[in-house]
C-alpha atoms as a PDB file:
ATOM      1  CA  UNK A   1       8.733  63.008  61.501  1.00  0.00           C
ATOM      2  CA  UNK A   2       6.262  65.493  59.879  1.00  0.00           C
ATOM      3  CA  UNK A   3       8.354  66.155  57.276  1.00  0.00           C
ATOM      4  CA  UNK A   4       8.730  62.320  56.455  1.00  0.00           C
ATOM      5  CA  UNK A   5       5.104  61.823  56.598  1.00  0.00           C
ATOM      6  CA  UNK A   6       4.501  64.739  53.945  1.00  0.00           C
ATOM      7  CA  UNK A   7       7.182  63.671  51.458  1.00  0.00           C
ATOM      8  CA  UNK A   8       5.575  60.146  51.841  1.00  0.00           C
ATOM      9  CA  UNK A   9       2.339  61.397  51.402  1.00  0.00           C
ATOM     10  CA  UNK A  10       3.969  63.766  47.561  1.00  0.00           C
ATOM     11  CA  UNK A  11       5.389  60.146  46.863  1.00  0.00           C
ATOM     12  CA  UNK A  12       2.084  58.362  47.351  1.00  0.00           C
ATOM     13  CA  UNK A  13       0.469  61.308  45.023  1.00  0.00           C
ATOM     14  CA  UNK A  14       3.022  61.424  42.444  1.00  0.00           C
ATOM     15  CA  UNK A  15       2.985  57.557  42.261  1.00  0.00           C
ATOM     16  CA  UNK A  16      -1.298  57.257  41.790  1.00  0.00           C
ATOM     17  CA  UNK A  17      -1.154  60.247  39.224  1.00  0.00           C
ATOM     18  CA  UNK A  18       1.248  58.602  37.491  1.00  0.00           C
ATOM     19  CA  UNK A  19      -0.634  55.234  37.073  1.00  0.00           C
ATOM     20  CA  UNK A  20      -3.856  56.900  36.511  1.00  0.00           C
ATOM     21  CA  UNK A  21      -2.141  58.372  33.520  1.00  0.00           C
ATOM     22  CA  UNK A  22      -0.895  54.935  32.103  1.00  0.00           C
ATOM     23  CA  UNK A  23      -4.340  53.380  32.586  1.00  0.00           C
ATOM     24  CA  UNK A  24      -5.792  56.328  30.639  1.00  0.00           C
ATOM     25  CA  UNK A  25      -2.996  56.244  27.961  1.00  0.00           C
ATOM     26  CA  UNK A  26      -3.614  52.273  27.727  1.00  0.00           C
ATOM     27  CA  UNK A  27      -7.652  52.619  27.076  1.00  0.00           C
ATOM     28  CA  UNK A  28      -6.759  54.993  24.671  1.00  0.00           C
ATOM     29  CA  UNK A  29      -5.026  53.065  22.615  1.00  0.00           C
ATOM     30  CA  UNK A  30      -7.198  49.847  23.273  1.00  0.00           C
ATOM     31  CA  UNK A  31      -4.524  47.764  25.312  1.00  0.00           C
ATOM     32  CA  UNK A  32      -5.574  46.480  27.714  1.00  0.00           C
ATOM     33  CA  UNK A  33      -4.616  47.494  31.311  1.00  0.00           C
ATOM     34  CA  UNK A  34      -1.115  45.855  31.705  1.00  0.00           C
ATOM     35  CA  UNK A  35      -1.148  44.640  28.391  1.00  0.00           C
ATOM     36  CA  UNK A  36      -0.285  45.071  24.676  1.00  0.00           C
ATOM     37  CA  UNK A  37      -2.773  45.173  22.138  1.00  0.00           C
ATOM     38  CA  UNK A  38      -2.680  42.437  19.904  1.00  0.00           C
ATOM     39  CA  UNK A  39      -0.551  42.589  16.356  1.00  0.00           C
ATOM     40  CA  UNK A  40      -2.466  42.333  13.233  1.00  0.00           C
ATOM     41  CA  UNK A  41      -0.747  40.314  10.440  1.00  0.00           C
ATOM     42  CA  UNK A  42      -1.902  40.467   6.264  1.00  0.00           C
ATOM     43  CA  UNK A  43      -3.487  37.115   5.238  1.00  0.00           C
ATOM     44  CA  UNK A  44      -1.842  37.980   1.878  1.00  0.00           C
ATOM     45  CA  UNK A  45       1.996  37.345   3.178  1.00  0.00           C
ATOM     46  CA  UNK A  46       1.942  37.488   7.094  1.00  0.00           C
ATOM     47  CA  UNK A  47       3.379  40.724   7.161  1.00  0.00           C
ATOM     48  CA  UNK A  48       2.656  43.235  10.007  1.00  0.00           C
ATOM     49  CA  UNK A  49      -1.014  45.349   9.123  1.00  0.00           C
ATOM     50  CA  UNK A  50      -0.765  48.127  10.857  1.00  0.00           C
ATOM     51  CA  UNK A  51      -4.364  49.502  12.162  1.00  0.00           C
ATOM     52  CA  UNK A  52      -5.108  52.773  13.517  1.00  0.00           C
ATOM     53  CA  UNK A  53      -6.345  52.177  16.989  1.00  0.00           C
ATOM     54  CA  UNK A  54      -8.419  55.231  17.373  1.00  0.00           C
ATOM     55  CA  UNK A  55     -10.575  53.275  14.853  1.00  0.00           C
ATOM     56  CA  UNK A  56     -11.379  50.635  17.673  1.00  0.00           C
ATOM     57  CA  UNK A  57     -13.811  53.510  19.287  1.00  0.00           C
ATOM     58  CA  UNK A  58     -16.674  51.406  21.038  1.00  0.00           C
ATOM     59  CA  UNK A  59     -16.159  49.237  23.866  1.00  0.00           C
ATOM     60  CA  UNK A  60     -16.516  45.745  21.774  1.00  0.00           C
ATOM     61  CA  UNK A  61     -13.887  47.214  19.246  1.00  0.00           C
ATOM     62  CA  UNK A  62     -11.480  47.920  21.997  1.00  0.00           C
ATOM     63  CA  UNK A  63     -12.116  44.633  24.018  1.00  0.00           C
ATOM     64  CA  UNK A  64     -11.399  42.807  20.843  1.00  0.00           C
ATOM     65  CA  UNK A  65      -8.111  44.679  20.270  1.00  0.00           C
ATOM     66  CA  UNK A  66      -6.856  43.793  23.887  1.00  0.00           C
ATOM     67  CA  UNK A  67      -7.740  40.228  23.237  1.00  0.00           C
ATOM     68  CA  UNK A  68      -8.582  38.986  20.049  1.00  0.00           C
ATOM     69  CA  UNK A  69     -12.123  38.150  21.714  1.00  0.00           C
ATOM     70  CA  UNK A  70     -15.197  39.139  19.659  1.00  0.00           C
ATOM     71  CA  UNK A  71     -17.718  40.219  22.788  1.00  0.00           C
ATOM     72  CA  UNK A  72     -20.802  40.452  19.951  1.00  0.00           C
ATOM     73  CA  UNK A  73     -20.574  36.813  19.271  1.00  0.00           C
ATOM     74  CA  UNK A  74     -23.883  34.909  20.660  1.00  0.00           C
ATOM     75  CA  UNK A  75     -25.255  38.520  21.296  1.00  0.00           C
ATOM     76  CA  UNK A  76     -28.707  38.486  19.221  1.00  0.00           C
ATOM     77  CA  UNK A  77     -28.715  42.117  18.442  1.00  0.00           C
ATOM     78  CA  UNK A  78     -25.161  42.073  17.273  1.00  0.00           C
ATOM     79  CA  UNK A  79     -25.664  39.406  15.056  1.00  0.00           C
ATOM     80  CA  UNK A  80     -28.960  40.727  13.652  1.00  0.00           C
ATOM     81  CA  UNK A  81     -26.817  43.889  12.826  1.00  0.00           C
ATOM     82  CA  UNK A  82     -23.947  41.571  11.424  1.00  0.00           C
ATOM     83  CA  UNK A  83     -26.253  40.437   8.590  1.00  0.00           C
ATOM     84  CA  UNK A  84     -27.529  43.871   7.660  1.00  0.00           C
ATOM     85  CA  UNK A  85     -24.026  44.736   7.244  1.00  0.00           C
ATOM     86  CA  UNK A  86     -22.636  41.462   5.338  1.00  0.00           C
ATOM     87  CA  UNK A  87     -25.717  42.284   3.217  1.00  0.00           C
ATOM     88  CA  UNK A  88     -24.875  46.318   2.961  1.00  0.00           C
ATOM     89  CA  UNK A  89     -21.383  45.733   1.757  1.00  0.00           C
ATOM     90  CA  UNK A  90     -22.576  42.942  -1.060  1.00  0.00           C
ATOM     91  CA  UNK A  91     -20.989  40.201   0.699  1.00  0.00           C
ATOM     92  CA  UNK A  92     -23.892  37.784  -0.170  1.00  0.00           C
ATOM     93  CA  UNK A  93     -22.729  38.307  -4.069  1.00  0.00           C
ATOM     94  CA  UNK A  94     -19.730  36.144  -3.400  1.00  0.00           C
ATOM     95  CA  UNK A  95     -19.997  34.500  -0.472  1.00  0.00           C
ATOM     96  CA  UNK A  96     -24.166  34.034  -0.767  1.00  0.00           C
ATOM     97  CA  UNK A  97     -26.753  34.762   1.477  1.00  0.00           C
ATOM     98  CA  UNK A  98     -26.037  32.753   4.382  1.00  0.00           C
ATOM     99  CA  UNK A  99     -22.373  32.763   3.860  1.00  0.00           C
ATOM    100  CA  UNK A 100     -22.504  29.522   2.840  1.00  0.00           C
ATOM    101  CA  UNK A 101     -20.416  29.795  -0.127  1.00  0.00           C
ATOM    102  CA  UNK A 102     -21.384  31.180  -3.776  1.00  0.00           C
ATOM    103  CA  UNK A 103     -18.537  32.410  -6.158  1.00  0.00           C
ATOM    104  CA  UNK A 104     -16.283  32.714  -3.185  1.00  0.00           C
ATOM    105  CA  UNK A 105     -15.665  30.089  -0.078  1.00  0.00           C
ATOM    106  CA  UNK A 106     -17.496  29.515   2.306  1.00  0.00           C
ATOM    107  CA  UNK A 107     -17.434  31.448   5.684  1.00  0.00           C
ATOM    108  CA  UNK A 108     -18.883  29.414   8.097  1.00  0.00           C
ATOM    109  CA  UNK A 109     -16.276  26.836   8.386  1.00  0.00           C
ATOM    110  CA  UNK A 110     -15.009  24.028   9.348  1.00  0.00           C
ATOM    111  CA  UNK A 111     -12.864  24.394   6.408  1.00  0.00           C
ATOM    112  CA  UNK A 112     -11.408  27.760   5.706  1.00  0.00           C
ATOM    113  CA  UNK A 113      -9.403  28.916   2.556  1.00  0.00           C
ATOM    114  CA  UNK A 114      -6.892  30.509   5.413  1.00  0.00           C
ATOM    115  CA  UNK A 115      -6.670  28.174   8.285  1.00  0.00           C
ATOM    116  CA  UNK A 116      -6.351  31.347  10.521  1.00  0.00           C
ATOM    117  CA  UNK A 117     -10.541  32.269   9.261  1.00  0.00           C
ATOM    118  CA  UNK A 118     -10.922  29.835  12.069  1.00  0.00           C
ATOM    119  CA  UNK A 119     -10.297  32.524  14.659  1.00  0.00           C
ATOM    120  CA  UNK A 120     -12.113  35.752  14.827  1.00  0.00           C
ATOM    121  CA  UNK A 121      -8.691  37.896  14.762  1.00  0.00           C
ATOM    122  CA  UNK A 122      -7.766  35.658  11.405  1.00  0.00           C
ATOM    123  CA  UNK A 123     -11.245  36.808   9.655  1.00  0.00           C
ATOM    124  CA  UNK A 124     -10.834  40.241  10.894  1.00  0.00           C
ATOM    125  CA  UNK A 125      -7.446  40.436   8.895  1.00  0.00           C
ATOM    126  CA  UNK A 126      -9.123  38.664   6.500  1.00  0.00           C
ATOM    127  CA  UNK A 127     -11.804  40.804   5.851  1.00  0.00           C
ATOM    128  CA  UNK A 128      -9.856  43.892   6.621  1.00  0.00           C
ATOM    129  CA  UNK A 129      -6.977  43.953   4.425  1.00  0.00           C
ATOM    130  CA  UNK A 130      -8.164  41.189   2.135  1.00  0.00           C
ATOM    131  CA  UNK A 131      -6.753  38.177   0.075  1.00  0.00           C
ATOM    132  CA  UNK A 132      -4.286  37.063  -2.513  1.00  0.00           C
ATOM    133  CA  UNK A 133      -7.857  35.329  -4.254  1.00  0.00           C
ATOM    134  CA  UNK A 134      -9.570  38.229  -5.389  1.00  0.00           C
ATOM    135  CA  UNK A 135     -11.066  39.390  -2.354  1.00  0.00           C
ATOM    136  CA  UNK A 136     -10.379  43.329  -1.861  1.00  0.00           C
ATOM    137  CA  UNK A 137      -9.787  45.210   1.315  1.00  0.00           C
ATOM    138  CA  UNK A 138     -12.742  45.798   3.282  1.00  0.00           C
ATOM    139  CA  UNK A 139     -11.152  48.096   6.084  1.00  0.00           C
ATOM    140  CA  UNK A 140     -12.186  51.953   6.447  1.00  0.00           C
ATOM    141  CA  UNK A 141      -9.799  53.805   4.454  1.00  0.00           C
ATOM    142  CA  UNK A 142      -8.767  50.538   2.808  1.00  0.00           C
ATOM    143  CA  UNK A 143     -11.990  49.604   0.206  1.00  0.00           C
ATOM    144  CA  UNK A 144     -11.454  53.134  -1.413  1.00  0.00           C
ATOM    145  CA  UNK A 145      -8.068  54.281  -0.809  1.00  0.00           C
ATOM    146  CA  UNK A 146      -9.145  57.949  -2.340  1.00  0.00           C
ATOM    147  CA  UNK A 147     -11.792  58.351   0.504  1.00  0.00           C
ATOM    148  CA  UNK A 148     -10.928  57.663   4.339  1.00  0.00           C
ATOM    149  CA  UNK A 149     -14.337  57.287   5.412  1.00  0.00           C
ATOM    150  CA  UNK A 150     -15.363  54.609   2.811  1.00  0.00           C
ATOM    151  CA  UNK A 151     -14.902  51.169   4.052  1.00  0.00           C
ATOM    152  CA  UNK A 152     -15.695  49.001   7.192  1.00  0.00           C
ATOM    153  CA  UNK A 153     -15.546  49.984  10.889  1.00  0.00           C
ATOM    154  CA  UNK A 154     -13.697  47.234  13.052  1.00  0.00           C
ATOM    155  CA  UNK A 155     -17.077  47.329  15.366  1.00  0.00           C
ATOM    156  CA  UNK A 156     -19.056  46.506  12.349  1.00  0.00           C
ATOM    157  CA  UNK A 157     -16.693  43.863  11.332  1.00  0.00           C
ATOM    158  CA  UNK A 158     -17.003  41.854  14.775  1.00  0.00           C
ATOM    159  CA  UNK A 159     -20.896  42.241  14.162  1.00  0.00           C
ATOM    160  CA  UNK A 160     -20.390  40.405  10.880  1.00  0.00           C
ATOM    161  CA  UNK A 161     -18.069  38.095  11.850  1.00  0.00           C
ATOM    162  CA  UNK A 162     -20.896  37.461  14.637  1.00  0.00           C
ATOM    163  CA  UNK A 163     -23.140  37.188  12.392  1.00  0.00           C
ATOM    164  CA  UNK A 164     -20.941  34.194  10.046  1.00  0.00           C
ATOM    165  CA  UNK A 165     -20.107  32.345  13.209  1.00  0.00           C
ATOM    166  CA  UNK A 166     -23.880  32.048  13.916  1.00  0.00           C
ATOM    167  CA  UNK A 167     -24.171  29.514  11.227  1.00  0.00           C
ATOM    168  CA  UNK A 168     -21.279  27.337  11.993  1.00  0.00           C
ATOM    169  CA  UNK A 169     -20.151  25.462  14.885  1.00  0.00           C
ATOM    170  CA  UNK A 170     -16.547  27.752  16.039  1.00  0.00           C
ATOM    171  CA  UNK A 171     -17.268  30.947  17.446  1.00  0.00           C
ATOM    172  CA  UNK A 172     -13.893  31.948  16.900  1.00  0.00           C
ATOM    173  CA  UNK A 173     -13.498  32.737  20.504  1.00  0.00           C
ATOM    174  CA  UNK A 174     -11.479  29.367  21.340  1.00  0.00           C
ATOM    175  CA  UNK A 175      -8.031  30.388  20.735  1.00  0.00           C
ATOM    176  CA  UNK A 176      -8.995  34.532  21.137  1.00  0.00           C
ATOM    177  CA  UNK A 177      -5.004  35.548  21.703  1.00  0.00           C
ATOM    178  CA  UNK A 178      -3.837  33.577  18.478  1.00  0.00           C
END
């Protein structure tokens, strides 16, 4: 009876380590726990974009990986940083100052040149990878293909994107997983 009680007891062991393992594997990556993270697709054709996940490396970045949910939107500091950022990268010389729409469309929606701008994983591929009108990549590693650090993070992407939805009436958030 000892002996059953000890090899239950290895079992037991063996069985947490091994889920503790695939929990820490899974936040790793940014999947959630039990889940996938989602799949990125190019605005340009639909095509899989294939991100590096290690770039999703603060808690926002990796919630919004796991669920197509951008945590910074409504968040005042977030979206304070957002505008810095949209302002930073020059955004405001096509898209104006309040994203309202200059040489390039609008941001702030209801209407969207890409239907999919509608939800914050849509503008996040958007943004990231860019468009078949003229609008380059924005990604890290993407805007200047000769240097990997050049280019946007995905956290400071959801702060813009934050930032945009602040002047229109979708936060994105209402279809998160699409």
């Amino acid at each position: 009876m000892n002996h059953t009680l000890g090899l239950s007891l290895l079992v037991l062991v063996a069985g947490l380590s091994a889920c503790d393992k695939q929990a820490s594997t899974a936040s790793t990556s940014g999947a959630a726990a039990g889940g996938e993270a989602i799949k990125f697709v190019k605005t340009q054709d639909g095509s899989a974009l294939e991100i590096k996940h290690e770039l999703f490396d603060t808690p926002a970045a990796k919630e919004f990986l796991a669920s197509g949910k951008n945590p910074y939107i409504g968040k005042d500091d977030a979206i304070a940083a957002g505008k810095k950022i949209f302002q930073l990268y020059s955004c405001t010389q096509c898209h104006g100052p309040e994203a309202g729409g200059q040489v390039g469309p609008a941001l702030t929606g209801p209407n969207y040149n890409y239907a999919k701008d509608a939800t914050n994983k849509g503008m996040f591929e958007t943004v990231w990878n860019g468009t078949n009108g003229g609008m380059g990549a924005k990604g890290k590693g993407l805007m200047d293909p000769s240097d990997a650090n050049n280019g946007i993070t995905p956290d400071e992407l959801l702060k813009v994107i934050a930032w945009v939805r602040s002047h229109g009436s979708l936060t994105g958030n209402e279809d998160a997983a699409s």
